[in-house]
PDB file of N, CA and C in Angstrom:
ATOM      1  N   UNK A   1     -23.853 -24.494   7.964  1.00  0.00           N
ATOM      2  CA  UNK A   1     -23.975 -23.582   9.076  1.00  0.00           C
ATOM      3  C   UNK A   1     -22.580 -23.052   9.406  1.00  0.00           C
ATOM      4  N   UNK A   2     -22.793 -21.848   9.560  1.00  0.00           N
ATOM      5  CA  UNK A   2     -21.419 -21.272   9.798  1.00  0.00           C
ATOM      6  C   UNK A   2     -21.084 -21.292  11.454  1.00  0.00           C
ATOM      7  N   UNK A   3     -20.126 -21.261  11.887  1.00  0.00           N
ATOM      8  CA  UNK A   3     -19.583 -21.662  13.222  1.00  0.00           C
ATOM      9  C   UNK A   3     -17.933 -20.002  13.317  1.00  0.00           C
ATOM     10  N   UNK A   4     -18.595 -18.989  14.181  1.00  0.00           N
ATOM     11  CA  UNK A   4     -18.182 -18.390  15.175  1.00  0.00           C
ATOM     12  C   UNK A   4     -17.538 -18.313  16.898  1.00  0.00           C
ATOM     13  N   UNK A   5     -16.531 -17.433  17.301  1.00  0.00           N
ATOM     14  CA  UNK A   5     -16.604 -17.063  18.222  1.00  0.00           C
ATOM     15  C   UNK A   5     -17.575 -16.025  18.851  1.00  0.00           C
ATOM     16  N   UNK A   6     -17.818 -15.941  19.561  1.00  0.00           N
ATOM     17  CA  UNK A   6     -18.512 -14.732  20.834  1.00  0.00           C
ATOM     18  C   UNK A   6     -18.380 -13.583  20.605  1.00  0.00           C
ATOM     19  N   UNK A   7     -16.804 -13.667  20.825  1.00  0.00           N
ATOM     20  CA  UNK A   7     -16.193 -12.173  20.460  1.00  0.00           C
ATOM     21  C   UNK A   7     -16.177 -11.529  19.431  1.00  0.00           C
ATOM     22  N   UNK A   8     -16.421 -12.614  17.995  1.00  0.00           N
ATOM     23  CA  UNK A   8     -16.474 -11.804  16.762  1.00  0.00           C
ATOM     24  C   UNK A   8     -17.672 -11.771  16.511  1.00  0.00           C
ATOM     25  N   UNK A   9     -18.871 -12.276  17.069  1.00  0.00           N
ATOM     26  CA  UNK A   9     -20.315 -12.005  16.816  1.00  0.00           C
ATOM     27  C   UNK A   9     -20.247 -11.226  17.427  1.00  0.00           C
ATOM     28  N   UNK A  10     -20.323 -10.493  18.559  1.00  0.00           N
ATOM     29  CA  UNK A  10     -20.176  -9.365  19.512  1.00  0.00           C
ATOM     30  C   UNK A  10     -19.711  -7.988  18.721  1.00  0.00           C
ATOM     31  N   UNK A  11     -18.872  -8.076  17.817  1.00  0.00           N
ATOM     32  CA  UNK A  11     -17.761  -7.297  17.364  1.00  0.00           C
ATOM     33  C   UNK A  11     -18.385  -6.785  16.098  1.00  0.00           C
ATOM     34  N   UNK A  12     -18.954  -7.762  15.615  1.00  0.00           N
ATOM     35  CA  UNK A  12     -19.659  -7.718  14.197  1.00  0.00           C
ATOM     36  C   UNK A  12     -21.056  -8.230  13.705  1.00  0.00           C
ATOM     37  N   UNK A  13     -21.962  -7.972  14.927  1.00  0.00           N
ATOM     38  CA  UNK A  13     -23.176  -8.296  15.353  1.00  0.00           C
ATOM     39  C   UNK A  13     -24.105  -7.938  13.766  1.00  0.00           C
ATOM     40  N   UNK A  14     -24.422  -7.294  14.072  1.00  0.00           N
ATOM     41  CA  UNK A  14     -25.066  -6.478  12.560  1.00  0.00           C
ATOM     42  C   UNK A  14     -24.808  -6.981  11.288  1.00  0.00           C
ATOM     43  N   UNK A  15     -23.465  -7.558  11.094  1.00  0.00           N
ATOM     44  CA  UNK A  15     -23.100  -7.972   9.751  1.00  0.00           C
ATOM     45  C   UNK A  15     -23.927  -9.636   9.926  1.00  0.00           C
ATOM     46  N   UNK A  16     -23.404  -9.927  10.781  1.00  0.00           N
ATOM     47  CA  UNK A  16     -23.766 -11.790  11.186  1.00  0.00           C
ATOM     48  C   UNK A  16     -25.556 -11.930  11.364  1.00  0.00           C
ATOM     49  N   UNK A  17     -26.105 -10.445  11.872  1.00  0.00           N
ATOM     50  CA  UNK A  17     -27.745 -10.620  11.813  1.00  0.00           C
ATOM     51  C   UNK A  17     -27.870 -10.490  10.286  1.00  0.00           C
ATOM     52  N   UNK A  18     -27.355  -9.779   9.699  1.00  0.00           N
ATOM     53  CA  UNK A  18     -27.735  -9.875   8.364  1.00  0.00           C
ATOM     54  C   UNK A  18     -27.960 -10.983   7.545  1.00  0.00           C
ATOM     55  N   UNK A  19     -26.542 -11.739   7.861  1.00  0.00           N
ATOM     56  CA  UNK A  19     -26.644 -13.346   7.404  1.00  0.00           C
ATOM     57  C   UNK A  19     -27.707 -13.885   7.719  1.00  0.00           C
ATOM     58  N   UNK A  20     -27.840 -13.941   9.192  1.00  0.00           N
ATOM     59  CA  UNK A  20     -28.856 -15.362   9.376  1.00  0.00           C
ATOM     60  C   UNK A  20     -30.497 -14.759   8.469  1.00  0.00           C
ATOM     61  N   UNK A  21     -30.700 -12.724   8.660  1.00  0.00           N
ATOM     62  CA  UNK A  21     -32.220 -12.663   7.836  1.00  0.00           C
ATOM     63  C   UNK A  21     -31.973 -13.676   6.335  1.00  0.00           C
ATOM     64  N   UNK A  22     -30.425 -13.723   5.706  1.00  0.00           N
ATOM     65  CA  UNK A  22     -30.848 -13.899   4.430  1.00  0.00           C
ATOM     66  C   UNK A  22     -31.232 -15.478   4.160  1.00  0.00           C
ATOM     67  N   UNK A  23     -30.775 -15.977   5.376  1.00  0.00           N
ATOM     68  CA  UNK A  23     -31.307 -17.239   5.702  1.00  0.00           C
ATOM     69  C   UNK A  23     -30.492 -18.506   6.303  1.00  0.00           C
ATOM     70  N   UNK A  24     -29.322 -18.214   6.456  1.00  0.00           N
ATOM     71  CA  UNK A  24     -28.232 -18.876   7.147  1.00  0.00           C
ATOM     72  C   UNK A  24     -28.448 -19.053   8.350  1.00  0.00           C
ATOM     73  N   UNK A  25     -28.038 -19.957   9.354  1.00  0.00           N
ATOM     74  CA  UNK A  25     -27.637 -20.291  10.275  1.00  0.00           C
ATOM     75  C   UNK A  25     -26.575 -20.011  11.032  1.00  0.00           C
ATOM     76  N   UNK A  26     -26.324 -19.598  12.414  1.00  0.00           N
ATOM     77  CA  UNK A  26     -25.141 -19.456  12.661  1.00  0.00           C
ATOM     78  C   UNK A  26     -24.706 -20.056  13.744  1.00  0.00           C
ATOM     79  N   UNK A  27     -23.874 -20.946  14.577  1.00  0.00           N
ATOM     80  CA  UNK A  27     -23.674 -21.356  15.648  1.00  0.00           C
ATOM     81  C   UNK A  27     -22.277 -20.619  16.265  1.00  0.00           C
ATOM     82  N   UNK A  28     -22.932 -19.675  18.010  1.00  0.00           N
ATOM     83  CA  UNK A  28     -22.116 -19.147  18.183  1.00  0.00           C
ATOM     84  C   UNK A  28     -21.057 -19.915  19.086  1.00  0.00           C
ATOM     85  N   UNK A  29     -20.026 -19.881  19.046  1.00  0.00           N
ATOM     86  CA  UNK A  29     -19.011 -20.321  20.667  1.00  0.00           C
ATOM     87  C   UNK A  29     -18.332 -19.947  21.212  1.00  0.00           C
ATOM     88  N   UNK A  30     -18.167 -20.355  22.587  1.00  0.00           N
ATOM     89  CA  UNK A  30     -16.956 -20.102  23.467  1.00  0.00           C
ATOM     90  C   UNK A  30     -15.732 -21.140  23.420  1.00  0.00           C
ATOM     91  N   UNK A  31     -15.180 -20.600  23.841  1.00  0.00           N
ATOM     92  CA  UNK A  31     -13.556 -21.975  24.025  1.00  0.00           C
ATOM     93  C   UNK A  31     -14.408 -23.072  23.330  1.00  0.00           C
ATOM     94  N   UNK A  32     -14.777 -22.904  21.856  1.00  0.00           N
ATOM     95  CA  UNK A  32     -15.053 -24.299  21.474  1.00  0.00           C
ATOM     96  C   UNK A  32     -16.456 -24.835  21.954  1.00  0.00           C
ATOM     97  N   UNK A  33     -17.354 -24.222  23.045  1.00  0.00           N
ATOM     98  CA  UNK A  33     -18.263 -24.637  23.332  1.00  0.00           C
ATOM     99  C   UNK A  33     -19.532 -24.051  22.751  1.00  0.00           C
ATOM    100  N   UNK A  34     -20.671 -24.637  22.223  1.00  0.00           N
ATOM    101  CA  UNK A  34     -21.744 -23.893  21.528  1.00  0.00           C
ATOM    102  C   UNK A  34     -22.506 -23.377  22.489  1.00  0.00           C
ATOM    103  N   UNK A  35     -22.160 -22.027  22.056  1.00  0.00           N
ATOM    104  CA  UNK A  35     -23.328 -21.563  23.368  1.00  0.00           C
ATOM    105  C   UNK A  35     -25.600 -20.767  22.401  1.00  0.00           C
ATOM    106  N   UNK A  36     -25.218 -20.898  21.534  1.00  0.00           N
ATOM    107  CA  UNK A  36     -25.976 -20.479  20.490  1.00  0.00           C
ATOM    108  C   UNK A  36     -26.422 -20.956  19.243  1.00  0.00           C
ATOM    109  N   UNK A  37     -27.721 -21.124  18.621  1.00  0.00           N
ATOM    110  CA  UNK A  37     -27.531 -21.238  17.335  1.00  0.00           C
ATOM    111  C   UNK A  37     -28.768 -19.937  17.011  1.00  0.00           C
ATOM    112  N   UNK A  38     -28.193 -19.112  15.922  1.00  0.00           N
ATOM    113  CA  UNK A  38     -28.946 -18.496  15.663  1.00  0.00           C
ATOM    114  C   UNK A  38     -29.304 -18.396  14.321  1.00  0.00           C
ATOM    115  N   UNK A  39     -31.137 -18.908  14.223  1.00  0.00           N
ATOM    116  CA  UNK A  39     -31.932 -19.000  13.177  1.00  0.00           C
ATOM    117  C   UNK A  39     -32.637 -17.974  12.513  1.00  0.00           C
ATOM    118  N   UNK A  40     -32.997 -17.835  10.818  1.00  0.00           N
ATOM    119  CA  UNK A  40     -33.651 -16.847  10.584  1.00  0.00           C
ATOM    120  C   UNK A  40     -34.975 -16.429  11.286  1.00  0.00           C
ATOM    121  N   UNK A  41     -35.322 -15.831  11.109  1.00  0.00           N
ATOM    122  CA  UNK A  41     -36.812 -15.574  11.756  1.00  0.00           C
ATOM    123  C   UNK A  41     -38.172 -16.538  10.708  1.00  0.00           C
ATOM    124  N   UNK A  42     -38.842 -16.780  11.803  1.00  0.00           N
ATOM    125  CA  UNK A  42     -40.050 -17.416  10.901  1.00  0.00           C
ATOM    126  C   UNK A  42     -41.368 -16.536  10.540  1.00  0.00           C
ATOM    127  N   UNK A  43     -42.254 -16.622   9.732  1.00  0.00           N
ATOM    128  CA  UNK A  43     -43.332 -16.135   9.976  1.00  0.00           C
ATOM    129  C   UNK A  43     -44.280 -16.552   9.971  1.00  0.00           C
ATOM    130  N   UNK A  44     -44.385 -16.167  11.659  1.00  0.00           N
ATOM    131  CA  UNK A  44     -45.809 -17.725  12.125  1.00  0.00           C
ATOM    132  C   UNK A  44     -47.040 -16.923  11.887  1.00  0.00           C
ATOM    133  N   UNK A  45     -47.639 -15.859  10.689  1.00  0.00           N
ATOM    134  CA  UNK A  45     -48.839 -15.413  10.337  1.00  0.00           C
ATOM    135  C   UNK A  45     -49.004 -16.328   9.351  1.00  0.00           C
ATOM    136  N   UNK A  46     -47.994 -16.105   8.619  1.00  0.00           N
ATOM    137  CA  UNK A  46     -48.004 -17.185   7.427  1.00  0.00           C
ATOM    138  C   UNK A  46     -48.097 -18.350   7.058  1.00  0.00           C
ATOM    139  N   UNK A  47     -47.262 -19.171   8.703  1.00  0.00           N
ATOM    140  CA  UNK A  47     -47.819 -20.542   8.631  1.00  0.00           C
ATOM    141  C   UNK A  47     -48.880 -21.104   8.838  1.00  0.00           C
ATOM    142  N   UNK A  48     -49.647 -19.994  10.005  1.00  0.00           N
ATOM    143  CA  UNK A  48     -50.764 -20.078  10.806  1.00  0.00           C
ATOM    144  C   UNK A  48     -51.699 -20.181   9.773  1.00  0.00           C
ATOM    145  N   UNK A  49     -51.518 -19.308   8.387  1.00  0.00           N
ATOM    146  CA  UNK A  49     -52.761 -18.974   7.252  1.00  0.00           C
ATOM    147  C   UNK A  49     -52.369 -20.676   6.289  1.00  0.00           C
ATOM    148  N   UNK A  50     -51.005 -20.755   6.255  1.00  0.00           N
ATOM    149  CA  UNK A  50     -51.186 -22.155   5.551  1.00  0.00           C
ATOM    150  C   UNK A  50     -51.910 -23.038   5.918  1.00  0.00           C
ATOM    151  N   UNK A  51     -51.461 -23.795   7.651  1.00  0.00           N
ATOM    152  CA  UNK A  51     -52.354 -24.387   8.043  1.00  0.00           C
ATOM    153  C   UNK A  51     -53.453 -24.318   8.283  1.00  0.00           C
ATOM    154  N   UNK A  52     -54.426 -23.216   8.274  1.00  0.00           N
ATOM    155  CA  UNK A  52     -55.694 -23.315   8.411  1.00  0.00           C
ATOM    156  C   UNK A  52     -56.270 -23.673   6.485  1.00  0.00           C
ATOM    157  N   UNK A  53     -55.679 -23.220   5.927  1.00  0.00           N
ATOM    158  CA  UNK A  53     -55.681 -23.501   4.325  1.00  0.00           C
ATOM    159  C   UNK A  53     -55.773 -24.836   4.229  1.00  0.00           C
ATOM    160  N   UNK A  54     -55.036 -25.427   4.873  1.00  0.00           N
ATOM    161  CA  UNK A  54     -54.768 -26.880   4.802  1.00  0.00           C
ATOM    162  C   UNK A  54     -55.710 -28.152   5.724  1.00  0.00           C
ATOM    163  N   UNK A  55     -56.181 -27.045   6.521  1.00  0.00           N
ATOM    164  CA  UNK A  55     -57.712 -27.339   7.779  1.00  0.00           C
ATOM    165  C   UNK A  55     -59.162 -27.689   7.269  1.00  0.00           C
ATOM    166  N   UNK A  56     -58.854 -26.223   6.391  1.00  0.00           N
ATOM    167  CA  UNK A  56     -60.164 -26.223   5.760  1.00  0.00           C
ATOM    168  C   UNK A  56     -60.419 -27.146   4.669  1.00  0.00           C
ATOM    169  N   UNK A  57     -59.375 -27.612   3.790  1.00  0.00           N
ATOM    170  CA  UNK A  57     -60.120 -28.775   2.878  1.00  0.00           C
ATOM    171  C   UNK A  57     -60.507 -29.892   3.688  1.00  0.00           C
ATOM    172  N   UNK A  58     -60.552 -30.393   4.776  1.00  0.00           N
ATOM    173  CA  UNK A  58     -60.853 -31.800   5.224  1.00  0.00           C
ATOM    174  C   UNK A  58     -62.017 -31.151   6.440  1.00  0.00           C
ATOM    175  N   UNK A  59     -62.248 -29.795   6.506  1.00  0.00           N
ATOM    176  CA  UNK A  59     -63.384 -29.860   7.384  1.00  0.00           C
ATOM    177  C   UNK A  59     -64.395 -30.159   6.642  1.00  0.00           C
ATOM    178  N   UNK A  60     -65.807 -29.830   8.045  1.00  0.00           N
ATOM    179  CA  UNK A  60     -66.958 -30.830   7.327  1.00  0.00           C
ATOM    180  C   UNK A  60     -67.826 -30.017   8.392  1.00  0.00           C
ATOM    181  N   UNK A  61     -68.974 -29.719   7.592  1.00  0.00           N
ATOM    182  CA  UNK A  61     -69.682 -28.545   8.140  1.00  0.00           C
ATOM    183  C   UNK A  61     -71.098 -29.298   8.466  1.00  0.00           C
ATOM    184  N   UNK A  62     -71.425 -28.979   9.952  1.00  0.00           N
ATOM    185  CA  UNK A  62     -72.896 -29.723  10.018  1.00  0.00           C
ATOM    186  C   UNK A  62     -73.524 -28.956  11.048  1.00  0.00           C
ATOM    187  N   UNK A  63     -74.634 -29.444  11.041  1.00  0.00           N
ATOM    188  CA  UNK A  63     -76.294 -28.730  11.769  1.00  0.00           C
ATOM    189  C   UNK A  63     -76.250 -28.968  13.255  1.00  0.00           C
ATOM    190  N   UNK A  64     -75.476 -27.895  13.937  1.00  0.00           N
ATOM    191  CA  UNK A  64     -75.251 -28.184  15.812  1.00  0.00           C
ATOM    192  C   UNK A  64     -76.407 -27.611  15.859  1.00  0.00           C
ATOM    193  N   UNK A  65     -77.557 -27.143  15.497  1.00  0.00           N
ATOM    194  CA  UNK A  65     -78.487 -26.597  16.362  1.00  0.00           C
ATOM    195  C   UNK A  65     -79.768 -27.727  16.234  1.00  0.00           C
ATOM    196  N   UNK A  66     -79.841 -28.719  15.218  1.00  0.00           N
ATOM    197  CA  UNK A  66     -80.723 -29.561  15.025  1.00  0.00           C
ATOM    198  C   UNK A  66     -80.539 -30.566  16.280  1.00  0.00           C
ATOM    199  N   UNK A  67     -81.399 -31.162  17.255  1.00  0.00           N
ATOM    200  CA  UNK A  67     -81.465 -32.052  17.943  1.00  0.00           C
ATOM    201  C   UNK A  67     -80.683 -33.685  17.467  1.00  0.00           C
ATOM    202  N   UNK A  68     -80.599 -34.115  18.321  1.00  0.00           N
ATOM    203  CA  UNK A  68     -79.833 -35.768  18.232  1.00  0.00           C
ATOM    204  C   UNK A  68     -80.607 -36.582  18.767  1.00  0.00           C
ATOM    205  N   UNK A  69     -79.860 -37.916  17.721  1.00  0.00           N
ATOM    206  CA  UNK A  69     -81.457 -39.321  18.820  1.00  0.00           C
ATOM    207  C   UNK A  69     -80.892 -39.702  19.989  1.00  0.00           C
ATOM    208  N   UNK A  70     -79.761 -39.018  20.680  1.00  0.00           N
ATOM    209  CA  UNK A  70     -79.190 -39.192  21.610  1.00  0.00           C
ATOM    210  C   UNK A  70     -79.455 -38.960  22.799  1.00  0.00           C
ATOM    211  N   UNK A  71     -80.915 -39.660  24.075  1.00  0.00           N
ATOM    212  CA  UNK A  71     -80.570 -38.719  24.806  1.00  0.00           C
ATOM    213  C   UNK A  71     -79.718 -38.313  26.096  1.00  0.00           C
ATOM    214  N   UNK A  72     -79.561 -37.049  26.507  1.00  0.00           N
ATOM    215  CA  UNK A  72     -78.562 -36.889  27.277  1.00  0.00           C
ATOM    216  C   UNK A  72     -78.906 -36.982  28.793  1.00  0.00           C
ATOM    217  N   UNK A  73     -78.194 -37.266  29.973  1.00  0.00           N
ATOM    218  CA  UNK A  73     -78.976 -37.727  31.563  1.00  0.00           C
ATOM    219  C   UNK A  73     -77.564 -36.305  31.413  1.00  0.00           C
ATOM    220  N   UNK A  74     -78.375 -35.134  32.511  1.00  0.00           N
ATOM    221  CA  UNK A  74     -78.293 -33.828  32.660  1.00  0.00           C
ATOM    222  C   UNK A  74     -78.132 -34.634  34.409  1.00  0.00           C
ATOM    223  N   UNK A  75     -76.688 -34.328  35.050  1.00  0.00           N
ATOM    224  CA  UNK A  75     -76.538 -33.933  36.945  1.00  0.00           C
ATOM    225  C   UNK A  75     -76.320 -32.511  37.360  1.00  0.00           C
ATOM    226  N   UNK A  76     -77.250 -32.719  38.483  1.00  0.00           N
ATOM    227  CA  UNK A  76     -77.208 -31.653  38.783  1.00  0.00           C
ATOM    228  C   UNK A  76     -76.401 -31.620  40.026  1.00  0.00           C
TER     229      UNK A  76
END
């Protein structure tokens, strides 16, 4: 991870977004203090489609409209 001042991310904003799209990390600071870390972007369509990918092999498909030997006490 690369480690900046303020003033030169400020200065050279555009070049340093470029970095982090290509996938870098950047932590920005003040007097030495981290005030930032800035990460590539994620893409949560993509994870969202993995994990349901990953949902669907262990689901398990069954008959909600068939009755149960269960019965239920209904308050009113």
């Amino acid at each position: 991870m690369q480690t900046i001042n303020i003033s030169e991310f400020r200065a050279n904003l555009l070049k340093y977004l470029e970095i982090v799209n290509a996938g870098e990390q950047i932590a920005v600071t003040s007097n030495s203090k981290l005030l930032a870390t800035v990460i590539p972007p994620t893409d949560q369509k993509k994870i969202a489609k993995q994990q349901l990918k990953e949902l669907s092999s262990t689901a398990q498909i069954h008959n909600i409209t068939s009755p149960i030997d269960i019965d239920w006490e209904a308050s009113l």
